[in-house]
C-alpha atoms as a PDB file:
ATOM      1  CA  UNK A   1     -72.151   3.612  18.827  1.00  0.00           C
ATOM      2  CA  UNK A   2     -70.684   6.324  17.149  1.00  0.00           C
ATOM      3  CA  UNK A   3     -67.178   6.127  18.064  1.00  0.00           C
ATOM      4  CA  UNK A   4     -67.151   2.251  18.150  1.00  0.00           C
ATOM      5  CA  UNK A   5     -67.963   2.472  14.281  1.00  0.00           C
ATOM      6  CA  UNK A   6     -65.024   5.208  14.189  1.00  0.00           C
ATOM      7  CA  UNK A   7     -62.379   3.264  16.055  1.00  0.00           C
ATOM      8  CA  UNK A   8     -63.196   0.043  13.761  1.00  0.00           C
ATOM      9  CA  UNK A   9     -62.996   2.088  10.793  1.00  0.00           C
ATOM     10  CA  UNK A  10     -59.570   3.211  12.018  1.00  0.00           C
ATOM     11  CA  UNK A  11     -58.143   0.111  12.174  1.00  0.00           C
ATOM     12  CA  UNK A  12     -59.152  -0.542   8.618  1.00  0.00           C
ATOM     13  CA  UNK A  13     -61.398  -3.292   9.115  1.00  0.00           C
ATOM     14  CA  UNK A  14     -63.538  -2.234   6.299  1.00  0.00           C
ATOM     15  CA  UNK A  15     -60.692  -1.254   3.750  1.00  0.00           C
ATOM     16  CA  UNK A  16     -60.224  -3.337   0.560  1.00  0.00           C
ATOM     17  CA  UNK A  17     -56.507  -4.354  -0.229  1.00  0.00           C
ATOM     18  CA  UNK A  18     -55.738  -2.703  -3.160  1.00  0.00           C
ATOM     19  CA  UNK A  19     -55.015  -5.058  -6.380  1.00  0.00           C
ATOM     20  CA  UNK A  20     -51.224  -5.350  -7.423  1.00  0.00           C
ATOM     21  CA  UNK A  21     -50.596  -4.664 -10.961  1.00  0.00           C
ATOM     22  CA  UNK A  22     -48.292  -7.845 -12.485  1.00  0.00           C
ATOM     23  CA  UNK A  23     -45.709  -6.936 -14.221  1.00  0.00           C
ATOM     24  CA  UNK A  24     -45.603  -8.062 -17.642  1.00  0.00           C
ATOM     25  CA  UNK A  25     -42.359  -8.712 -19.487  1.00  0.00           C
ATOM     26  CA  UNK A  26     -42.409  -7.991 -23.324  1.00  0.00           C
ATOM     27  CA  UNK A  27     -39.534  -9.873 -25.351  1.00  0.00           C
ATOM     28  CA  UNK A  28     -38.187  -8.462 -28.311  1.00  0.00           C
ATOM     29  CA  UNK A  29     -39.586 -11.180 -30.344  1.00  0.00           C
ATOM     30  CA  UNK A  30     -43.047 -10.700 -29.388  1.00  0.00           C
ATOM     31  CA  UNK A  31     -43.322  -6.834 -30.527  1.00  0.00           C
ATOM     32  CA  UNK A  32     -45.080  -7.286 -34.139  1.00  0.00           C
ATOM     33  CA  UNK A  33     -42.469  -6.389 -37.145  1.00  0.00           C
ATOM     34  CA  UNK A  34     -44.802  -3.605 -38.052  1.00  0.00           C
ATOM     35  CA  UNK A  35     -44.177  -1.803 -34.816  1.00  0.00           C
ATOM     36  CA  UNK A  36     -41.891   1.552 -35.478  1.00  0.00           C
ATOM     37  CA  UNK A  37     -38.973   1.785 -33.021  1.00  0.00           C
ATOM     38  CA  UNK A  38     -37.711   5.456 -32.499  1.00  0.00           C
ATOM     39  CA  UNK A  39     -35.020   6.274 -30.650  1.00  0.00           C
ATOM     40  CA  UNK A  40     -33.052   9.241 -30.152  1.00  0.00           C
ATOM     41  CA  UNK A  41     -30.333  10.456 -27.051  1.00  0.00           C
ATOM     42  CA  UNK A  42     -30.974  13.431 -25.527  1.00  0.00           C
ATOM     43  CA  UNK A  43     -27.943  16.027 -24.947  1.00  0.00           C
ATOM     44  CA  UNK A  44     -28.561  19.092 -22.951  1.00  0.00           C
ATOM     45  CA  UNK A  45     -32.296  19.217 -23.742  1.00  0.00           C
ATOM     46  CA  UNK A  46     -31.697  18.487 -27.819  1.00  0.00           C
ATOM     47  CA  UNK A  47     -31.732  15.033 -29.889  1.00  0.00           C
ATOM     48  CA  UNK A  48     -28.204  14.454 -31.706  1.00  0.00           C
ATOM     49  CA  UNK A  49     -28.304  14.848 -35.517  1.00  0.00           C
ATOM     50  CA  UNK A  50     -25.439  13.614 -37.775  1.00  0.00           C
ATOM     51  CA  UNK A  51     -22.707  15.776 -38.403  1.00  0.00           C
ATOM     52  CA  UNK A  52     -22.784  17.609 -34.645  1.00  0.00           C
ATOM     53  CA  UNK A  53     -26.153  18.861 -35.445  1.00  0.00           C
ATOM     54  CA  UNK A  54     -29.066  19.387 -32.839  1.00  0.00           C
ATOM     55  CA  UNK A  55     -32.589  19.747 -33.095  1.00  0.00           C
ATOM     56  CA  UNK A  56     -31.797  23.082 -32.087  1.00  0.00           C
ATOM     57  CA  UNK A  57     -30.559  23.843 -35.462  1.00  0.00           C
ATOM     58  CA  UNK A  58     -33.555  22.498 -37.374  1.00  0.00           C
ATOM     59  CA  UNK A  59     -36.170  24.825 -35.403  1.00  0.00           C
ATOM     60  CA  UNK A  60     -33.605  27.669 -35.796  1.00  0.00           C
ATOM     61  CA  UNK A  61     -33.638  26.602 -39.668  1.00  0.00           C
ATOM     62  CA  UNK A  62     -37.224  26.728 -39.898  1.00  0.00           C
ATOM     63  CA  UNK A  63     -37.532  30.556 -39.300  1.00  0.00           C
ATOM     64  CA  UNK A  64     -38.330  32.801 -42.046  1.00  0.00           C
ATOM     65  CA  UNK A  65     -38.934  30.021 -44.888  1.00  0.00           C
ATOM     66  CA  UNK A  66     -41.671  29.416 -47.247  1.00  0.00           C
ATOM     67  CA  UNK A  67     -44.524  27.272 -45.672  1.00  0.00           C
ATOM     68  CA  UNK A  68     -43.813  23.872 -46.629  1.00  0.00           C
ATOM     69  CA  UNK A  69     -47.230  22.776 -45.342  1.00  0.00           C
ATOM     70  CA  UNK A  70     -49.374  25.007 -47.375  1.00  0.00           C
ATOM     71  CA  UNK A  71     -53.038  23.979 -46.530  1.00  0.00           C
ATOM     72  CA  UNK A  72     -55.299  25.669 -49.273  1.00  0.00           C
ATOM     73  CA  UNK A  73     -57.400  28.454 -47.849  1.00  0.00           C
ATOM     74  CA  UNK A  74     -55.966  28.515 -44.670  1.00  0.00           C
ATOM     75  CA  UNK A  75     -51.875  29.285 -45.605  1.00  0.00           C
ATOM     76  CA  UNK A  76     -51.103  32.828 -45.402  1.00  0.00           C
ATOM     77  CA  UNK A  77     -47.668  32.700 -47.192  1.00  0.00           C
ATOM     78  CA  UNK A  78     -45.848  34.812 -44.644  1.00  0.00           C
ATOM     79  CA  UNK A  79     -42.454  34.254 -44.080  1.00  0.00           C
ATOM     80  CA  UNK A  80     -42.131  35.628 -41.046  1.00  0.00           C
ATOM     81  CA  UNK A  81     -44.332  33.674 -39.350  1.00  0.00           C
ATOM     82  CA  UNK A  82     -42.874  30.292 -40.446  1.00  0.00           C
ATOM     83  CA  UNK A  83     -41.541  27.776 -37.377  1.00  0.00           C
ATOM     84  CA  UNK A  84     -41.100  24.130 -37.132  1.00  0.00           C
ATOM     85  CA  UNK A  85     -44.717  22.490 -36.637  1.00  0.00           C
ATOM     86  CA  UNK A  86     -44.668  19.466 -34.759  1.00  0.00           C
ATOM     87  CA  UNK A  87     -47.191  16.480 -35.838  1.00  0.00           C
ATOM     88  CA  UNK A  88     -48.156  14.689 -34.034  1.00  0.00           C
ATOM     89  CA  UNK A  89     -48.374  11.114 -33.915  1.00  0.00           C
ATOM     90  CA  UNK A  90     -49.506   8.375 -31.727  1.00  0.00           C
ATOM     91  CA  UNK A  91     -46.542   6.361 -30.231  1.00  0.00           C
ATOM     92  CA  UNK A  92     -43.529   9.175 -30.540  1.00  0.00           C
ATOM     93  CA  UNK A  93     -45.818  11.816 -28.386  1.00  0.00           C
ATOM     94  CA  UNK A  94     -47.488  12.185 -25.646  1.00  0.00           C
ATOM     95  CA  UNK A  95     -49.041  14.784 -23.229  1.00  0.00           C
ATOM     96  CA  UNK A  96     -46.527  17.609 -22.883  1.00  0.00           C
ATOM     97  CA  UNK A  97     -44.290  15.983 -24.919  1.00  0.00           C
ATOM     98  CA  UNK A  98     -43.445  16.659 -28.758  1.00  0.00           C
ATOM     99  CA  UNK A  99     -42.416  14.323 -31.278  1.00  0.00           C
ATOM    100  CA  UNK A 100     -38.805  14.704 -32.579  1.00  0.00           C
ATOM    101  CA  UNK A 101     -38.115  17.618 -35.093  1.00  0.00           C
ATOM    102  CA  UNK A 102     -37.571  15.262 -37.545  1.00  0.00           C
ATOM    103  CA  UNK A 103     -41.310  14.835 -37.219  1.00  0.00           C
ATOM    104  CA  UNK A 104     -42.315  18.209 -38.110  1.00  0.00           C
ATOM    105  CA  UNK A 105     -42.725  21.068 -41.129  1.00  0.00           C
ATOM    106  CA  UNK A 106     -41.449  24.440 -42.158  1.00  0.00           C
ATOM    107  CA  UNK A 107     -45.411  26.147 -41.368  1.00  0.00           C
ATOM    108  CA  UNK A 108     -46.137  29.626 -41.731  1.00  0.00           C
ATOM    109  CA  UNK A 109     -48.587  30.580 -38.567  1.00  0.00           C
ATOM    110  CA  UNK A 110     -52.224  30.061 -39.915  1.00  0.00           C
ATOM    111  CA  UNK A 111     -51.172  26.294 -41.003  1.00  0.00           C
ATOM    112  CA  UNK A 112     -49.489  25.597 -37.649  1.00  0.00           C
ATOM    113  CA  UNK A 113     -52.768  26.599 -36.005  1.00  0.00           C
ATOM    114  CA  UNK A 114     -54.455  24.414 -38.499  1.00  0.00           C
ATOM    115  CA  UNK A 115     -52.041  21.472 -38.159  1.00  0.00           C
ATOM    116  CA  UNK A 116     -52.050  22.032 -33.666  1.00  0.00           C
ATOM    117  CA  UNK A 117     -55.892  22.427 -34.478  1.00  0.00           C
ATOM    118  CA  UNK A 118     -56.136  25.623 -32.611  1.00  0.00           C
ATOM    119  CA  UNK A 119     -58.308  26.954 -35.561  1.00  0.00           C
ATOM    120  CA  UNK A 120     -60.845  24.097 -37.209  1.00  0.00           C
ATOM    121  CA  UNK A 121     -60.954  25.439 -40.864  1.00  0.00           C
ATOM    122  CA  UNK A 122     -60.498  21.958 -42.315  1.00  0.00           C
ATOM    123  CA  UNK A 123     -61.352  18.416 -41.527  1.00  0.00           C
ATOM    124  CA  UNK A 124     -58.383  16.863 -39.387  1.00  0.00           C
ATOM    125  CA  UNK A 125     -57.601  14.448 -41.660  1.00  0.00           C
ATOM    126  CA  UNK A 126     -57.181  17.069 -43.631  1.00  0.00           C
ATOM    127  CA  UNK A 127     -54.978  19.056 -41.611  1.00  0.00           C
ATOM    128  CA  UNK A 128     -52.617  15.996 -41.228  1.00  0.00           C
ATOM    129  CA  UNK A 129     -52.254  14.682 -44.464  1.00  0.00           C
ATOM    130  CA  UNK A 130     -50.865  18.481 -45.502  1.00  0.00           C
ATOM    131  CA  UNK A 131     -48.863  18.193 -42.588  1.00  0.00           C
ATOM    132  CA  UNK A 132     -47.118  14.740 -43.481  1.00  0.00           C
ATOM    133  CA  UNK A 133     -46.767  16.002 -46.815  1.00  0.00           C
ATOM    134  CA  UNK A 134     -45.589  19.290 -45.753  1.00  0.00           C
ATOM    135  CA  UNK A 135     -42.695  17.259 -43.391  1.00  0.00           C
ATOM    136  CA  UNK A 136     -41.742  15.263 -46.833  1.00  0.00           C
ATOM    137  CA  UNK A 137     -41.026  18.375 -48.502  1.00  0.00           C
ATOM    138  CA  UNK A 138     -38.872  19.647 -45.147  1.00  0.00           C
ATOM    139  CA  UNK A 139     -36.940  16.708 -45.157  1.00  0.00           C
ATOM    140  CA  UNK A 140     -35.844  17.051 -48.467  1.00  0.00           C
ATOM    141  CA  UNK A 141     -34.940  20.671 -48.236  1.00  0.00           C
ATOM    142  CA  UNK A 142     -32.899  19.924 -45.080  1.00  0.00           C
ATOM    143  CA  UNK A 143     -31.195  16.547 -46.911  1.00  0.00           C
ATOM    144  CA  UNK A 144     -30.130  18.970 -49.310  1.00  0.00           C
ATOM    145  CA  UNK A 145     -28.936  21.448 -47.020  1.00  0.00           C
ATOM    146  CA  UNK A 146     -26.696  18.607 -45.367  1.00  0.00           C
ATOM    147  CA  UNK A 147     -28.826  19.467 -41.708  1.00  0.00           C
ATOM    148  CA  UNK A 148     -30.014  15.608 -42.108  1.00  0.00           C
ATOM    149  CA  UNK A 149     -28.535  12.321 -43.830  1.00  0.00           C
ATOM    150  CA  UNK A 150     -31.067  10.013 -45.700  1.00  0.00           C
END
């Protein structure tokens, strides 16, 4: 009984057909006018800035500046531990992949752990809104700088 209840098994009597996903086409028009489109080319593994620059230049231009991000109680004001934090945000990221630097901040390490939420010392919300802020303040020093355009 055994093997008759193997060999109808093997035939796949008692599988169920899997369901087919529809496709669904999405028109330009029906993609709400709040929706943010960001796009950006990829060269050799960087985004293409104005002016020949890549986002390779903007992490490189991160190093060794004051904290832009400056969370109270948790910056440490080093220097030398500033890099370009990535924030993230739903819709530009995703698992294993970061937002654009354009969506990031000069941090010094303890706020980069705050905003990557490697250390909890603050409410998230928190943590963000220092890190939005913190990417204002970035921008602006880099418009000046000529590494972006408005």
């Amino acid at each position: 009984m055994s093997s008759l209840l193997a060999k109808v098994m093997d035939r796949g009597i008692f599988r169920v057909p899997a369901r087919r996903k529809r496709k669904v086409e999405v028109k330009p028009s029906d993609i709400p006018p709040f929706t943010i489109r960001l796009t950006w080319q990829m060269s050799a593994g960087c985004a293409a800035l104005p002016g020949g620059k890549t986002m390779a230049d903007l992490r490189k231009a991160a190093r060794g500046r004051e904290c832009q991000v400056r969370i109270p109680g948790v910056c440490n004001g080093n220097s030398e531990t500033t890099v370009l934090a990535h924030i993230r945000i739903a819709g530009l990221c995703g698992t294993g992949i970061k937002p654009p630097d354009l969506i990031a901040a000069i941090a010094c390490s303890s706020c980069h752990d705050e905003i990557d939420r490697r250390t909890r010392l603050v409410d998230a919300e928190y943590a963000k809104e220092c890190a939005l802020e913190g990417m204002a303040r970035t921008q602006v020093i880099w418009m000046k700088e000529g590494l972006i355009k408005a």
